[in-house]
C-alpha atoms as a PDB file:
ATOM      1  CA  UNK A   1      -6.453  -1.770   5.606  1.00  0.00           C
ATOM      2  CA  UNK A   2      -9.959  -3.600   5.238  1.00  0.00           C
ATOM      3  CA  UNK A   3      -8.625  -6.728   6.559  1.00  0.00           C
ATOM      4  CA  UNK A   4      -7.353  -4.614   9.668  1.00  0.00           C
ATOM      5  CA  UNK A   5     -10.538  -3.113   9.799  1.00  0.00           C
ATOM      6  CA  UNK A   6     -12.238  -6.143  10.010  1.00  0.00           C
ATOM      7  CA  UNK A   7     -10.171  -7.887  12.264  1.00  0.00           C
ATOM      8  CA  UNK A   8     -10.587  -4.653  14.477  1.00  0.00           C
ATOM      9  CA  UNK A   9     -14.262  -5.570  14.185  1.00  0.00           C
ATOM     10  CA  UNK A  10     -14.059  -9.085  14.796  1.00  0.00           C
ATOM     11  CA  UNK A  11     -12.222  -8.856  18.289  1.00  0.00           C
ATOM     12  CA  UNK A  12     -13.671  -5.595  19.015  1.00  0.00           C
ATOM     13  CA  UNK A  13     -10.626  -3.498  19.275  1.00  0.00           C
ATOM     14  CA  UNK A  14     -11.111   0.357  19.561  1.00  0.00           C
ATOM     15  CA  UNK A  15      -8.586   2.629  17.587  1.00  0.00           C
ATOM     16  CA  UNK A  16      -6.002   3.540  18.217  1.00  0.00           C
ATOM     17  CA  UNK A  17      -4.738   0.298  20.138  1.00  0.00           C
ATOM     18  CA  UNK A  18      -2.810  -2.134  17.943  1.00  0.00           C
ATOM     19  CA  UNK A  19      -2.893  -4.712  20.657  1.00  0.00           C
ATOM     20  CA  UNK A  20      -5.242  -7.392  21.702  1.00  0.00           C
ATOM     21  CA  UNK A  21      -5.540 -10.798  20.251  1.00  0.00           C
ATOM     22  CA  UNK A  22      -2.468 -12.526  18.728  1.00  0.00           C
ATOM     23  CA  UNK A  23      -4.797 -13.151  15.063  1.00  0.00           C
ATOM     24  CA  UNK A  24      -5.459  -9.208  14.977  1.00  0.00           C
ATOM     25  CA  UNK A  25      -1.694  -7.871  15.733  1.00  0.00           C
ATOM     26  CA  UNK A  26      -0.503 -10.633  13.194  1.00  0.00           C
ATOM     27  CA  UNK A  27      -3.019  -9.071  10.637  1.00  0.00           C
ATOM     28  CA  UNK A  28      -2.112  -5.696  11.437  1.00  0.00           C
ATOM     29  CA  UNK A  29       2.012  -6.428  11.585  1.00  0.00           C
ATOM     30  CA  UNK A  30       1.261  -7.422   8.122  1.00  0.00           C
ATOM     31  CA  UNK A  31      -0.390  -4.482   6.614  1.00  0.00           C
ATOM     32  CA  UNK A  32       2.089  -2.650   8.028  1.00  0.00           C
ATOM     33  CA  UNK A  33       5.038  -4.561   7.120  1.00  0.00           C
ATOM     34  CA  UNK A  34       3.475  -3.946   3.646  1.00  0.00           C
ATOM     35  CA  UNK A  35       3.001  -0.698   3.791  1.00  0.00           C
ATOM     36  CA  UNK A  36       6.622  -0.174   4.648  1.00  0.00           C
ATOM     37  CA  UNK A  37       7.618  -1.927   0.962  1.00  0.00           C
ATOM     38  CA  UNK A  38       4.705   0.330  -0.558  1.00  0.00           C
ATOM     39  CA  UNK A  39       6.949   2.920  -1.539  1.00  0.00           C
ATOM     40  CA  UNK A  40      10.030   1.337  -2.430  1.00  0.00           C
ATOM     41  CA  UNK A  41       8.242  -1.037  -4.422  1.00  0.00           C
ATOM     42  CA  UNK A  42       5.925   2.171  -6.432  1.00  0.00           C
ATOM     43  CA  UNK A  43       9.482   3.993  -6.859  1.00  0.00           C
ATOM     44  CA  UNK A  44      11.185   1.121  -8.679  1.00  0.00           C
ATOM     45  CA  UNK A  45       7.893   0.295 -10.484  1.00  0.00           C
ATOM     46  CA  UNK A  46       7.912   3.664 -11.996  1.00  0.00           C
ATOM     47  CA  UNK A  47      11.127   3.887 -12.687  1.00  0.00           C
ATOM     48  CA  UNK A  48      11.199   0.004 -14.215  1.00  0.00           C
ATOM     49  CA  UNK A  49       8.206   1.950 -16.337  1.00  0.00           C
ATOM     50  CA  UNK A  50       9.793   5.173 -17.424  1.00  0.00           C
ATOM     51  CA  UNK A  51      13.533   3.224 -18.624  1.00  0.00           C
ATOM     52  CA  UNK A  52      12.151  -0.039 -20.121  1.00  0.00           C
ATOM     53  CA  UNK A  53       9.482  -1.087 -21.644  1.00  0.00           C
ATOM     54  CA  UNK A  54       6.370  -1.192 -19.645  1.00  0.00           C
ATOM     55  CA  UNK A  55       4.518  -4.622 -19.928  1.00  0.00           C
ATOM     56  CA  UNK A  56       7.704  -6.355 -18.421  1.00  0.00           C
ATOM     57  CA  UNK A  57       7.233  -3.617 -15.730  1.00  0.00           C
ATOM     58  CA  UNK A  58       3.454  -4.322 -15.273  1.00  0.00           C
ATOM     59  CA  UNK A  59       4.174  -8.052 -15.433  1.00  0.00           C
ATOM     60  CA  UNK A  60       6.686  -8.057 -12.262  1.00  0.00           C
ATOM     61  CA  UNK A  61       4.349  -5.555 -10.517  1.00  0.00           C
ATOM     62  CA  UNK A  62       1.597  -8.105 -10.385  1.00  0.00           C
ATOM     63  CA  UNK A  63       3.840 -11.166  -9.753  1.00  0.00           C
ATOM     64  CA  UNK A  64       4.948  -8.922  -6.567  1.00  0.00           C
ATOM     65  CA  UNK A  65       1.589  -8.632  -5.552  1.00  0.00           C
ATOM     66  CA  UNK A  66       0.721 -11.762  -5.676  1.00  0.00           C
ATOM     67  CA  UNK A  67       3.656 -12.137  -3.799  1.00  0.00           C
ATOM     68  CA  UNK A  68       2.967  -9.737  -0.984  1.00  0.00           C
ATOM     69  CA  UNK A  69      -0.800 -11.250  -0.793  1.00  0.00           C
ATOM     70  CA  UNK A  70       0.861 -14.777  -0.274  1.00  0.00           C
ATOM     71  CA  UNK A  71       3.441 -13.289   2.299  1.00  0.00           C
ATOM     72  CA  UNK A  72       0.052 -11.679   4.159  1.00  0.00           C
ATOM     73  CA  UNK A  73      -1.960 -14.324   4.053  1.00  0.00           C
ATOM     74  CA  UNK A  74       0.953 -17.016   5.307  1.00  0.00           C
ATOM     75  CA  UNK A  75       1.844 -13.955   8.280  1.00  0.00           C
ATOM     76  CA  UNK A  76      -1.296 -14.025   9.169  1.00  0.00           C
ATOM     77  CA  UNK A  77      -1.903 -18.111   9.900  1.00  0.00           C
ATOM     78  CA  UNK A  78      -0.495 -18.975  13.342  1.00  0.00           C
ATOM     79  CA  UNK A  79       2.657 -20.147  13.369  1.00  0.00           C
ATOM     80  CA  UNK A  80       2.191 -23.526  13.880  1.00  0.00           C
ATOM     81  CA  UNK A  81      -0.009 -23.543  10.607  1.00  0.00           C
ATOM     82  CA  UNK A  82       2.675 -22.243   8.196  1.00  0.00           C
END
């Protein structure tokens, strides 16, 4: 949301549009994208918790954040940058 924010800031667009320039609506297709997986991925981190052991459950939580922070970042780049 603070990389939206500042994006919105950056090319000066007024909520609520979501349109504008192509850097912003990349940066804001990936927030939402990943707020989408949000739940799913809270529900099956608690319940990894609660029926195993929860380091292993901690562990794969933070490899899929780093995850979704690579997947952001690389959405984000124009395309012919990937």
């Amino acid at each position: 949301a603070r990389r939206v924010g500042n994006s919105r800031r950056k090319f000066k667009i007024e909520p609520p549009l979501v349109t504008g320039d192509p850097e912003f609506v990349r940066t804001f297709r990936a927030q939402q994208n990943s707020l989408e997986f949000y739940g799913i991925f809270m529900c099956c981190l608690w319940t990894t918790g609660i029926f195993f052991h929860q380091i292993p459950a901690a562990l794969l939580g933070l490899m899929y954040c780093y995850g979704r922070e690579k997947f952001f970042n690389g959405y984000v780049q124009d395309a012919k940058q990937r």
